[in-house]
N, C-alpha and C. Protein backbone atom coordinates (compact mmCIF):
# COMPACT_ATOMS: atom_id res chain seq x y z
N UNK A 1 2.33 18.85 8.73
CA UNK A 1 1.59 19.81 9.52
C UNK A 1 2.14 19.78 10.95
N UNK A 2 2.83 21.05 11.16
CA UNK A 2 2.83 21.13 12.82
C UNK A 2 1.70 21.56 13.54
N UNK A 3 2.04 21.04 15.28
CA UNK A 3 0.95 21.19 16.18
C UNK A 3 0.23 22.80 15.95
N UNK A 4 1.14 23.48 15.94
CA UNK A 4 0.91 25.38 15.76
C UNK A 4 -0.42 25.47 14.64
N UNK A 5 0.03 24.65 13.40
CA UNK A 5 -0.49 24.84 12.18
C UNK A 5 -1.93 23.97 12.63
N UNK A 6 -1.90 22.62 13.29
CA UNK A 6 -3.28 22.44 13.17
C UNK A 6 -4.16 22.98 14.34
N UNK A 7 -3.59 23.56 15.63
CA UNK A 7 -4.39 24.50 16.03
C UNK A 7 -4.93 25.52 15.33
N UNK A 8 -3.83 26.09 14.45
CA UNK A 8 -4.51 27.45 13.54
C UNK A 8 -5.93 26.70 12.79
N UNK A 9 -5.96 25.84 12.25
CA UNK A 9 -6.59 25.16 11.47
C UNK A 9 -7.99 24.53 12.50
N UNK A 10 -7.69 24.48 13.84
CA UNK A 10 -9.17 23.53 14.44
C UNK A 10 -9.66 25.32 14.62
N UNK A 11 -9.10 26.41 15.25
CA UNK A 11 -9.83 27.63 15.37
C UNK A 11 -10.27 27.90 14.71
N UNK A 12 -9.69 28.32 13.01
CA UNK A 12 -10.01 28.52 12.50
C UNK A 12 -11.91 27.62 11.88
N UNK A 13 -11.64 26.67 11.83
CA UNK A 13 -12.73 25.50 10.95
C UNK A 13 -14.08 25.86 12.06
N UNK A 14 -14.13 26.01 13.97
CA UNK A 14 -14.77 25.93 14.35
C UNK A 14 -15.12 27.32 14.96
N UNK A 15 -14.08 28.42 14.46
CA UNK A 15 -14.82 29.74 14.73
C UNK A 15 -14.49 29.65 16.69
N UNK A 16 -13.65 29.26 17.09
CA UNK A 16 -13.33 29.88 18.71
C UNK A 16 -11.67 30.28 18.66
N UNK A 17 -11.31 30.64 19.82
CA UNK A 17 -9.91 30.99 19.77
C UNK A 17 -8.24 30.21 19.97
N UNK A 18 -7.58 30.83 19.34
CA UNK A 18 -6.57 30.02 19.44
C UNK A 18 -6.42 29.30 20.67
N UNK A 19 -6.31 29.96 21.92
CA UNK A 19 -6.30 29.10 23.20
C UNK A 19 -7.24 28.15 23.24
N UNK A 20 -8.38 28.08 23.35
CA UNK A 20 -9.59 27.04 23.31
C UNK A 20 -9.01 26.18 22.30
N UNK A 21 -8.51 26.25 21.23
CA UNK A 21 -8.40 25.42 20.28
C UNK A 21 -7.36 24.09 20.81
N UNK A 22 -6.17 25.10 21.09
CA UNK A 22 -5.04 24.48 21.64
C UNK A 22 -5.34 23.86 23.09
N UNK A 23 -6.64 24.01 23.73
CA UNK A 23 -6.50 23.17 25.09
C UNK A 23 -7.60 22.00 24.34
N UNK A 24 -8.16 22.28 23.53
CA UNK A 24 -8.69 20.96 23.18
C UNK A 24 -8.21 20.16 22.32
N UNK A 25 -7.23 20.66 21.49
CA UNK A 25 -6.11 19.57 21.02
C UNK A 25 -5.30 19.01 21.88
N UNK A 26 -4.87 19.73 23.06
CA UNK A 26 -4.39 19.05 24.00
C UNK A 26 -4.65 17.97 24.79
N UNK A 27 -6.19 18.15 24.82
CA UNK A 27 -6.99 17.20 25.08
C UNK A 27 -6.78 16.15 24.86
N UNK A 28 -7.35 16.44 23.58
CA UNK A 28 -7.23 15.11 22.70
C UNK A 28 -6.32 13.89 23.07
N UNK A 29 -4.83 14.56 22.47
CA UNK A 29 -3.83 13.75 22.46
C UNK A 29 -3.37 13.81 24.06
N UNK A 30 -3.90 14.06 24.70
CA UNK A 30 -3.73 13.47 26.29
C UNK A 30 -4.36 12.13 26.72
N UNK A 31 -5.62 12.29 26.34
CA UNK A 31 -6.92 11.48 26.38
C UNK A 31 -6.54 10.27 25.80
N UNK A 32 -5.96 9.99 24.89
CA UNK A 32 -5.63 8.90 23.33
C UNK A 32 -4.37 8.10 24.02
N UNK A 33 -3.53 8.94 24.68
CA UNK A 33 -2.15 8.85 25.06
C UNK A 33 -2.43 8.00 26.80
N UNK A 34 -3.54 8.69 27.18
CA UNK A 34 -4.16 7.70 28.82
C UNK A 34 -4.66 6.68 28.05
N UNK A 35 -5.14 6.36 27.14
CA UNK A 35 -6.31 5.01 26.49
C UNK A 35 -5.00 3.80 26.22
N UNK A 36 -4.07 4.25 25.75
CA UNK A 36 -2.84 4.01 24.78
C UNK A 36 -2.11 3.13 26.20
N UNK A 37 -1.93 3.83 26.99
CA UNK A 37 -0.98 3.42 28.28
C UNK A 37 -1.94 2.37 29.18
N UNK A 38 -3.37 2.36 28.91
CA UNK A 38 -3.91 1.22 29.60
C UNK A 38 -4.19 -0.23 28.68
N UNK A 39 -3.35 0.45 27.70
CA UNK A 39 -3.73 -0.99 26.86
C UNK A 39 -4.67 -1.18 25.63
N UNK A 40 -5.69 0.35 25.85
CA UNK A 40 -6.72 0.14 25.32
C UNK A 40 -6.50 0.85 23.45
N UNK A 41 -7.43 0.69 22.83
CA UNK A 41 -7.28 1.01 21.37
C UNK A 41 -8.29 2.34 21.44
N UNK A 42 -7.57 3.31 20.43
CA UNK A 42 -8.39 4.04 20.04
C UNK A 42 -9.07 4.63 18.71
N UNK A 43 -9.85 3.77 18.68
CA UNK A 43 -10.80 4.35 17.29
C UNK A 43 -11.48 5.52 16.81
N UNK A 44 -11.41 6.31 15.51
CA UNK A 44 -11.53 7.05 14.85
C UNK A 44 -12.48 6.64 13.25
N UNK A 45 -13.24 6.70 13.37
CA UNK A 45 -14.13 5.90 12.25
C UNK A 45 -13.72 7.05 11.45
N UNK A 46 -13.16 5.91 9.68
CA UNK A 46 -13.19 6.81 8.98
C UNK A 46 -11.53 7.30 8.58
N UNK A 47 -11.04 7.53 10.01
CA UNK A 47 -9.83 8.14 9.72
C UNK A 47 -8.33 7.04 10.18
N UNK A 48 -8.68 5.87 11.26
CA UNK A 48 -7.92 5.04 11.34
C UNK A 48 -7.84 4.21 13.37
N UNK A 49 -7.29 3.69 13.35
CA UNK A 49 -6.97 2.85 14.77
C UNK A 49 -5.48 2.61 15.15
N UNK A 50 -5.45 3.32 16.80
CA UNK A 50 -4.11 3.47 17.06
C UNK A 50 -4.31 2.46 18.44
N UNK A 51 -3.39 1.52 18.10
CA UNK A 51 -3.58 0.52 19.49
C UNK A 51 -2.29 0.52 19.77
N UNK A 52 -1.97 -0.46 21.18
CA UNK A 52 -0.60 -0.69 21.36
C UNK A 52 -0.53 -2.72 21.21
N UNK A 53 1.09 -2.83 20.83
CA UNK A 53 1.46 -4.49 20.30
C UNK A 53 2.46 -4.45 20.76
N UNK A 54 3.05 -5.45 21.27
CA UNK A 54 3.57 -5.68 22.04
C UNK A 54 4.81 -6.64 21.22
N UNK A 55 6.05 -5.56 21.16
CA UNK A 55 7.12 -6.43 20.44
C UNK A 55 8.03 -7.48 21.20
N UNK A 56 7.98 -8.38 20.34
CA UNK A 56 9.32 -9.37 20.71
C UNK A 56 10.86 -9.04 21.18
N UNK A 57 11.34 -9.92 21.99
CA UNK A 57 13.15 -9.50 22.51
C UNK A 57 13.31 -10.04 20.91
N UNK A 58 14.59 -9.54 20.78
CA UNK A 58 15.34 -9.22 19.41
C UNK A 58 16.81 -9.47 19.58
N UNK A 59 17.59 -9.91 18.60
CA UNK A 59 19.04 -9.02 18.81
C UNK A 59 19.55 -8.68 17.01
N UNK A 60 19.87 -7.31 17.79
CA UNK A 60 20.25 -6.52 16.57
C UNK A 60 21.68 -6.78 16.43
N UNK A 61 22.35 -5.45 15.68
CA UNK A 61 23.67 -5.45 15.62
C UNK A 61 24.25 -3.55 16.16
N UNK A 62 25.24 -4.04 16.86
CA UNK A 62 26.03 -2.50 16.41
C UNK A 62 26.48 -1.99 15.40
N UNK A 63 25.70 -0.76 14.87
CA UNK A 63 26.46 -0.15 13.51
C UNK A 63 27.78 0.09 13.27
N UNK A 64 28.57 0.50 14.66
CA UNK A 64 29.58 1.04 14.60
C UNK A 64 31.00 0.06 14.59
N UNK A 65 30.13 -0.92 15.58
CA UNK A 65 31.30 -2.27 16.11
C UNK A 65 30.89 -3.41 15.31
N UNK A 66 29.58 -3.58 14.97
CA UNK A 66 29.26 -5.06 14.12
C UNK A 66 28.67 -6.23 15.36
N UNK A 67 28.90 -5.34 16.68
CA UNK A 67 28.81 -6.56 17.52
C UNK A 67 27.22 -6.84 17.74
N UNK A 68 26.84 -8.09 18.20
CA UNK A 68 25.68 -8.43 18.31
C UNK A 68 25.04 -7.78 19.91
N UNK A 69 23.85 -7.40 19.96
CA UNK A 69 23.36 -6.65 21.09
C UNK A 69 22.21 -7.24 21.30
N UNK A 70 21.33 -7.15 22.32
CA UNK A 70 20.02 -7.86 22.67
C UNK A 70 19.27 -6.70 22.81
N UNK A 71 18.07 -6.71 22.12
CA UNK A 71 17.31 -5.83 21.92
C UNK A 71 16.03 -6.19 22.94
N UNK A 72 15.88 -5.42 23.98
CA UNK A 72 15.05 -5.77 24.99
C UNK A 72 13.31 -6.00 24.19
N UNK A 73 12.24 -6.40 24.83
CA UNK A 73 11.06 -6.40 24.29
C UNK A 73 10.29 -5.05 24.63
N UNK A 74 9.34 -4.76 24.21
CA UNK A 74 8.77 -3.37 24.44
C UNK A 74 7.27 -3.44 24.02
N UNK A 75 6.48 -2.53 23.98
CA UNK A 75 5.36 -1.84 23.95
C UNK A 75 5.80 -1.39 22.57
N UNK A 76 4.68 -1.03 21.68
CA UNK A 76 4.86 0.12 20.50
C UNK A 76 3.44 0.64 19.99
N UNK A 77 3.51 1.71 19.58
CA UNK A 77 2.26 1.94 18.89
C UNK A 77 1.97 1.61 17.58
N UNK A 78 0.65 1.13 17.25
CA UNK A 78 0.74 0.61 16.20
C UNK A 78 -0.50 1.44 15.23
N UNK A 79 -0.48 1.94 14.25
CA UNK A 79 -1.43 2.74 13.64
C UNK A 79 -1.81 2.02 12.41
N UNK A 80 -3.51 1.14 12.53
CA UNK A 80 -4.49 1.30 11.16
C UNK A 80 -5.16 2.53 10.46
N UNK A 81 -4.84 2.60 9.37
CA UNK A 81 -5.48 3.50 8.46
C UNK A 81 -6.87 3.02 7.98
N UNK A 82 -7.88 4.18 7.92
CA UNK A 82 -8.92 3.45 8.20
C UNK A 82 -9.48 3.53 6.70
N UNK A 83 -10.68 3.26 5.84
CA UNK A 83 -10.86 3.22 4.58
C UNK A 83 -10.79 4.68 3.58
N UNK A 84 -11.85 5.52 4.56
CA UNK A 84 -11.54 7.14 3.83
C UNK A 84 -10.42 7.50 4.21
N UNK A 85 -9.34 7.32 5.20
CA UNK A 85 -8.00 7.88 4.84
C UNK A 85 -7.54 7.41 3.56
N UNK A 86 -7.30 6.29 3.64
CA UNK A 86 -6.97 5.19 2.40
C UNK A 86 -7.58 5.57 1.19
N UNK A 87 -8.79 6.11 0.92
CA UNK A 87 -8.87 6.61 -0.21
C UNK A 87 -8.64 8.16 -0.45
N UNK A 88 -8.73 8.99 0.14
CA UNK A 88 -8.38 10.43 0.65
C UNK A 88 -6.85 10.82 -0.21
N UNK A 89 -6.05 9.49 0.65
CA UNK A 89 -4.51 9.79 0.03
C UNK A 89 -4.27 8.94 -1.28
């Protein structure tokens, strides 16, 4: 599903217009995306939990050369699926 398609889909389900639809999906994933960058988790009962974890330095390899590289540490997002997704799919 693209963004286009599930705006068509929140207007549609709640009866307002495409624009309204699309500034409150925007919302959304603005809102989730500020929670996300302070560290914090965001829960969705039902449908799943998107927090951030915090990966380890690494060293990989170059595909091209074979040579060994150091893979800096980072931030990532990490997504639980919550029980009715899990049974849903």
């Amino acid at each position: 599903m693209t963004k286009a398609e599930l705006i068509d889909a929140v207007a549609s389900d709640v009866g307002i217009s495409k624009k309204a639809a699309a500034e409150a999906v925007d919302s959304v994933f603005k809102n989730v995306t500020k929670a996300l960058k302070k560290g914090k988790k965001y829960t969705h009962v039902g449908f799943g939990t998107f927090g951030v974890v915090k990966r380890a330095a690494r060293e990989g390899r170059n595909p091209q050369s074979g040579a060994t590289i150091r893979i800096p540490a980072r931030n990532v997002v990490k997504f639980t699926a919550g029980k009715a997704l899990k049974e849903a799919v």
